[in-house]
N, C-alpha and C. Protein backbone atom coordinates (compact mmCIF):
# COMPACT_ATOMS: atom_id res chain seq x y z
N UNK A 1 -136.37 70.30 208.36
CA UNK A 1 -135.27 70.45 207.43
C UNK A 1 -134.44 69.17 207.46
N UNK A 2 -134.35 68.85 206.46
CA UNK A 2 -133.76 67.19 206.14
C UNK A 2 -131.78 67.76 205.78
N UNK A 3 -131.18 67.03 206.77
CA UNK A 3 -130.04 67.07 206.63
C UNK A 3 -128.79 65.66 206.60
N UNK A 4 -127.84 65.59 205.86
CA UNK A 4 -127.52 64.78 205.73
C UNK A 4 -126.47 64.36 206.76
N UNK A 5 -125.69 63.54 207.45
CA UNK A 5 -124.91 63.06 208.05
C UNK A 5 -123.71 62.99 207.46
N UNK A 6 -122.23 64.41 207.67
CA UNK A 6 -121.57 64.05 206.43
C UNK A 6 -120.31 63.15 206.65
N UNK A 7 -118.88 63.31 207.20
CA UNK A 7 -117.67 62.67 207.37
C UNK A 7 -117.66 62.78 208.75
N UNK A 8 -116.94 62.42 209.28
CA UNK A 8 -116.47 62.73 210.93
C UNK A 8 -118.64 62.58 211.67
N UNK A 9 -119.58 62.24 210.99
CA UNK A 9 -121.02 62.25 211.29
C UNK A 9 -121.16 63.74 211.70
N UNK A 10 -120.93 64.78 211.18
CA UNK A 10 -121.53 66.24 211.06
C UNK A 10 -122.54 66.72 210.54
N UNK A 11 -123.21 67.24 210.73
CA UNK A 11 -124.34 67.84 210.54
C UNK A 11 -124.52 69.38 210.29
N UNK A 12 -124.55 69.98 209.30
CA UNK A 12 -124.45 71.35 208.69
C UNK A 12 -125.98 71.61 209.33
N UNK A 13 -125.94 73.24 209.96
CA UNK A 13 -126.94 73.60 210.76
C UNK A 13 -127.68 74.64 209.60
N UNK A 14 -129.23 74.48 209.07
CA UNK A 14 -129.65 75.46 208.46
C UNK A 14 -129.36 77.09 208.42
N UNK A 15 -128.89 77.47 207.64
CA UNK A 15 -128.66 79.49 207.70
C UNK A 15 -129.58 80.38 208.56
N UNK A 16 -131.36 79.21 208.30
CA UNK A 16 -132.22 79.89 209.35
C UNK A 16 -132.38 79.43 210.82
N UNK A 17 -131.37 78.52 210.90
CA UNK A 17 -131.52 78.02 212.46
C UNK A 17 -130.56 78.65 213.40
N UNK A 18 -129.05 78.84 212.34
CA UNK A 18 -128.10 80.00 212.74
C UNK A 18 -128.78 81.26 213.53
N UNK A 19 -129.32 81.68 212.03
CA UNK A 19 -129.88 83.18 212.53
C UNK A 19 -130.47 83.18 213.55
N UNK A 20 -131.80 82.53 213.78
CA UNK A 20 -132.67 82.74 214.45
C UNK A 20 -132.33 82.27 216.15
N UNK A 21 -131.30 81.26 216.33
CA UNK A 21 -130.29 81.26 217.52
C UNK A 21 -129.40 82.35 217.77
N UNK A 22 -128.71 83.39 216.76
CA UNK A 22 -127.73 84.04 216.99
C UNK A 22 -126.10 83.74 217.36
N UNK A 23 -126.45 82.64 216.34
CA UNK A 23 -125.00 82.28 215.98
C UNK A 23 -124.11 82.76 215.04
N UNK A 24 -122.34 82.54 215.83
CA UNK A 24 -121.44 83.07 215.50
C UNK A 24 -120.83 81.78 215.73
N UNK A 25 -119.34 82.03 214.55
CA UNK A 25 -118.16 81.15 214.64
C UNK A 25 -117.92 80.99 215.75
N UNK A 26 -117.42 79.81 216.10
CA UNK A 26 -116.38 80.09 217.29
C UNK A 26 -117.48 79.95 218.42
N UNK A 27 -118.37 80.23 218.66
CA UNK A 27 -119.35 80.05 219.70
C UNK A 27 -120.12 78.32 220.38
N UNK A 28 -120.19 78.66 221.03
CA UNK A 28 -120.35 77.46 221.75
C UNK A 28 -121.87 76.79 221.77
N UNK A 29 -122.16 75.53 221.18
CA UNK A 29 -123.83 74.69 221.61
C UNK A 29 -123.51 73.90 222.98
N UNK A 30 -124.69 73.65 223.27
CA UNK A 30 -124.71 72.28 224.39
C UNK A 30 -125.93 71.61 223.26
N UNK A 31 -125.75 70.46 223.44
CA UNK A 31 -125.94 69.20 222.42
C UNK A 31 -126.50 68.18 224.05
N UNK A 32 -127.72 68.11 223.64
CA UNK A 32 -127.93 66.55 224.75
C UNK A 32 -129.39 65.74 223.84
N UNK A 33 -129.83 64.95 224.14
CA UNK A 33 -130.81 64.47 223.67
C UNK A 33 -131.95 64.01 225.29
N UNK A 34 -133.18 64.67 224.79
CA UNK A 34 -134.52 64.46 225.62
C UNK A 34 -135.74 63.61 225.17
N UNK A 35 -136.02 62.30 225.34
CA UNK A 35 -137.32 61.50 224.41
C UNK A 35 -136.92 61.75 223.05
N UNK A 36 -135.87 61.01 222.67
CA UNK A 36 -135.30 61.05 221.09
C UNK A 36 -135.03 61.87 220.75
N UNK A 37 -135.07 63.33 221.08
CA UNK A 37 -135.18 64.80 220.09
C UNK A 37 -133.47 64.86 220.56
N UNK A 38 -133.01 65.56 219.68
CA UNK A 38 -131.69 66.44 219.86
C UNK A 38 -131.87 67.46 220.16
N UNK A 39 -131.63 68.32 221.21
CA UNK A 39 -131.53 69.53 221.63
C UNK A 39 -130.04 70.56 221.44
N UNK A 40 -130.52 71.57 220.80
CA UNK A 40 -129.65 72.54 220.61
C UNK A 40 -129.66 74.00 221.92
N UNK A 41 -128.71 74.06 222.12
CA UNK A 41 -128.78 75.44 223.24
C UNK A 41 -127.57 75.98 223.04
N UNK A 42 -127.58 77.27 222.61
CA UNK A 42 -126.53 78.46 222.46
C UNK A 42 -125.99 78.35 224.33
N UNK A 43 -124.96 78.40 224.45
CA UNK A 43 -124.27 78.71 225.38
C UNK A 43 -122.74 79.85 225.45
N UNK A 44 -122.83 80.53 226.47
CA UNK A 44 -121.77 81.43 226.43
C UNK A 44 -120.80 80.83 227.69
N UNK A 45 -119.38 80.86 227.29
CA UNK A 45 -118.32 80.36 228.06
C UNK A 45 -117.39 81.63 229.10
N UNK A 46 -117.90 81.28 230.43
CA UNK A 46 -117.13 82.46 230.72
C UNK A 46 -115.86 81.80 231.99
N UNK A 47 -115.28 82.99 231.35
CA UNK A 47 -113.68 82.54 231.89
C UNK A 47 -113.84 82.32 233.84
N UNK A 48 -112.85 81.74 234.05
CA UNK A 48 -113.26 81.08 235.75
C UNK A 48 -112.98 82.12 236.86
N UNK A 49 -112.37 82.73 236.13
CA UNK A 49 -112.06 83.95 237.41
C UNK A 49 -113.09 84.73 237.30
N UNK A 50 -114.21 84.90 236.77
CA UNK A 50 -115.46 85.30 236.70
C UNK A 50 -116.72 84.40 237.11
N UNK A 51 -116.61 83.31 237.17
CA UNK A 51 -117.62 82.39 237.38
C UNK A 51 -118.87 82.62 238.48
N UNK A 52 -117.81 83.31 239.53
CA UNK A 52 -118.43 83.89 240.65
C UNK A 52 -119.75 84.55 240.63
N UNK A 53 -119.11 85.67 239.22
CA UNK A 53 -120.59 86.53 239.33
C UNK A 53 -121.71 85.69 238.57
N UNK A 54 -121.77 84.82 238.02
CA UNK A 54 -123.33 84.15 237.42
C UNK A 54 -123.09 83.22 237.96
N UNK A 55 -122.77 83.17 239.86
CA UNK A 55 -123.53 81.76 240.54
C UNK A 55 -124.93 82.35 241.21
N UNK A 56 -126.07 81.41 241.68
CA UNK A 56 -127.21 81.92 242.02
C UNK A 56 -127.06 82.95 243.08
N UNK A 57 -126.11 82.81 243.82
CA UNK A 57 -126.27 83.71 245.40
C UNK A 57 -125.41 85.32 244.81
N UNK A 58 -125.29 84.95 243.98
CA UNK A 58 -124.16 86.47 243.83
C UNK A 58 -125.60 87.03 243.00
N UNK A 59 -126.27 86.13 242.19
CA UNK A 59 -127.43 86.73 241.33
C UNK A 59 -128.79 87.26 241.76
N UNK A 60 -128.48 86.81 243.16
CA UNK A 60 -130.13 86.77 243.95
C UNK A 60 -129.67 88.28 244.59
N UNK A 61 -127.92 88.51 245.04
CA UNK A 61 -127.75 90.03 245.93
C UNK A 61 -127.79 90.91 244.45
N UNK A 62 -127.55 90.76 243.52
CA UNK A 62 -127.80 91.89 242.01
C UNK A 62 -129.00 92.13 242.17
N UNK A 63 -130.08 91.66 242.03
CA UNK A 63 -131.51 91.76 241.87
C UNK A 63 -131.76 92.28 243.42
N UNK A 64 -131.57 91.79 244.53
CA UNK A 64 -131.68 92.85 245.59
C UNK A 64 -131.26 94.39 245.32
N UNK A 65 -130.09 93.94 245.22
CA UNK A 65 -129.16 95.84 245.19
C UNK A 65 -129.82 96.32 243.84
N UNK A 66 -130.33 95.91 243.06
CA UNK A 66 -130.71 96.69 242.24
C UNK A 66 -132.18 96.83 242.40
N UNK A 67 -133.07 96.65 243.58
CA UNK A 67 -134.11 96.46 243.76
C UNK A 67 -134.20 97.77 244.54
N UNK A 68 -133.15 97.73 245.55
CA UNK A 68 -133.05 98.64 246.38
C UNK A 68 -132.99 100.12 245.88
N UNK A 69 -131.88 100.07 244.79
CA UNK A 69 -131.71 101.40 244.16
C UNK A 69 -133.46 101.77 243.24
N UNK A 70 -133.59 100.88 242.88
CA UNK A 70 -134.78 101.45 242.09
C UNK A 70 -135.80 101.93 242.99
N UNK A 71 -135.92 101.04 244.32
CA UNK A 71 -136.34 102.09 245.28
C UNK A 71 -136.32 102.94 246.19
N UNK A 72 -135.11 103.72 245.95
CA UNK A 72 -134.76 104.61 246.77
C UNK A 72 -133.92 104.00 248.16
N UNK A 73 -133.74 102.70 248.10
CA UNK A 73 -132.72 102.35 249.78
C UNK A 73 -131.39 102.31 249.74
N UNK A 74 -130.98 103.34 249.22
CA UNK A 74 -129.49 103.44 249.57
C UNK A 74 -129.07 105.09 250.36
N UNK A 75 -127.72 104.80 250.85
CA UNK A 75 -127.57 105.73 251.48
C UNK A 75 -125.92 106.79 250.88
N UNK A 76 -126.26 108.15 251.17
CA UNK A 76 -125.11 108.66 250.41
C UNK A 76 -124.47 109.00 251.43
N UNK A 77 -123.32 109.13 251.21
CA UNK A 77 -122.10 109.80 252.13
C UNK A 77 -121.05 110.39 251.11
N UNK A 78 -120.45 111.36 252.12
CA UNK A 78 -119.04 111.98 251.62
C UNK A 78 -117.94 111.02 251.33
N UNK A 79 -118.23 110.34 252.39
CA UNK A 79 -116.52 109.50 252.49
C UNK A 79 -116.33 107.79 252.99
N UNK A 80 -115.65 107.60 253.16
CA UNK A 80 -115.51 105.83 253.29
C UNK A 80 -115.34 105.84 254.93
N UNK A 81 -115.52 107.52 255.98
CA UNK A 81 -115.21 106.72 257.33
C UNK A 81 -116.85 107.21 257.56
N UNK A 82 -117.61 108.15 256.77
CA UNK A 82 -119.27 108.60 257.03
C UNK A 82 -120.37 107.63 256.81
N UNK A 83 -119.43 106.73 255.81
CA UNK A 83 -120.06 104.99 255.50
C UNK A 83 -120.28 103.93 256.35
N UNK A 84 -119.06 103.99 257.14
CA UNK A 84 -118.64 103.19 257.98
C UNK A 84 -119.57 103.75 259.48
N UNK A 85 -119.29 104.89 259.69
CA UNK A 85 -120.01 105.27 260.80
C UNK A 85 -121.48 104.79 260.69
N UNK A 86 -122.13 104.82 259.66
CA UNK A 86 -123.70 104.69 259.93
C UNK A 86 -123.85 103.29 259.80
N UNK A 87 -122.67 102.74 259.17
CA UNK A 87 -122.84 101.32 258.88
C UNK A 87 -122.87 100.38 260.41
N UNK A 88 -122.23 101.23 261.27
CA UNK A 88 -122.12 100.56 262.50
C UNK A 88 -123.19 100.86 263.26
N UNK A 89 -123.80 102.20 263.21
CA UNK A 89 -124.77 102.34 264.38
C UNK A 89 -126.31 101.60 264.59
């Protein structure tokens, strides 16, 4: 798709390149260039007091704990001192 270079050097993104990325206003690209090509990548911005949860080590214990539940390794209790008790022994 042949596009022109317009004021400020902008570049209007095809309707089907939108779509097919799942773009919205207001949403964020990362823009870099690899062996001449321009690369486009949808990126989502998340606020910093969250950052925590999509670093690798917080992502590697999700996929555990949710590994666990899918196979049966968790444990139930009544209460937060029946938790604690087995948690210690």
């Amino acid at each position: 798709m042949l596009r022109k270079i317009g004021q400020n050097y902008q570049i209007a993104l095809p309707r089907e390149i939108i779509k097919l990325l799942h773009l919205k206003l207001n949403e964020y690209v990362d823009i870099r260039v690899e062996n001449q090509c321009v690369i486009l990548e949808p990126q989502v911005m998340i606020p910093k007091d969250q950052a925590y949860f999509y670093g690798p080590e917080w992502q590697t214990d999700e996929k555990e704990a949710s590994a666990d539940i899918k196979h049966g390794r968790t444990t139930k209790t009544k209460n937060l001192q029946e938790l604690f008790k087995k948690l210690d022994a």
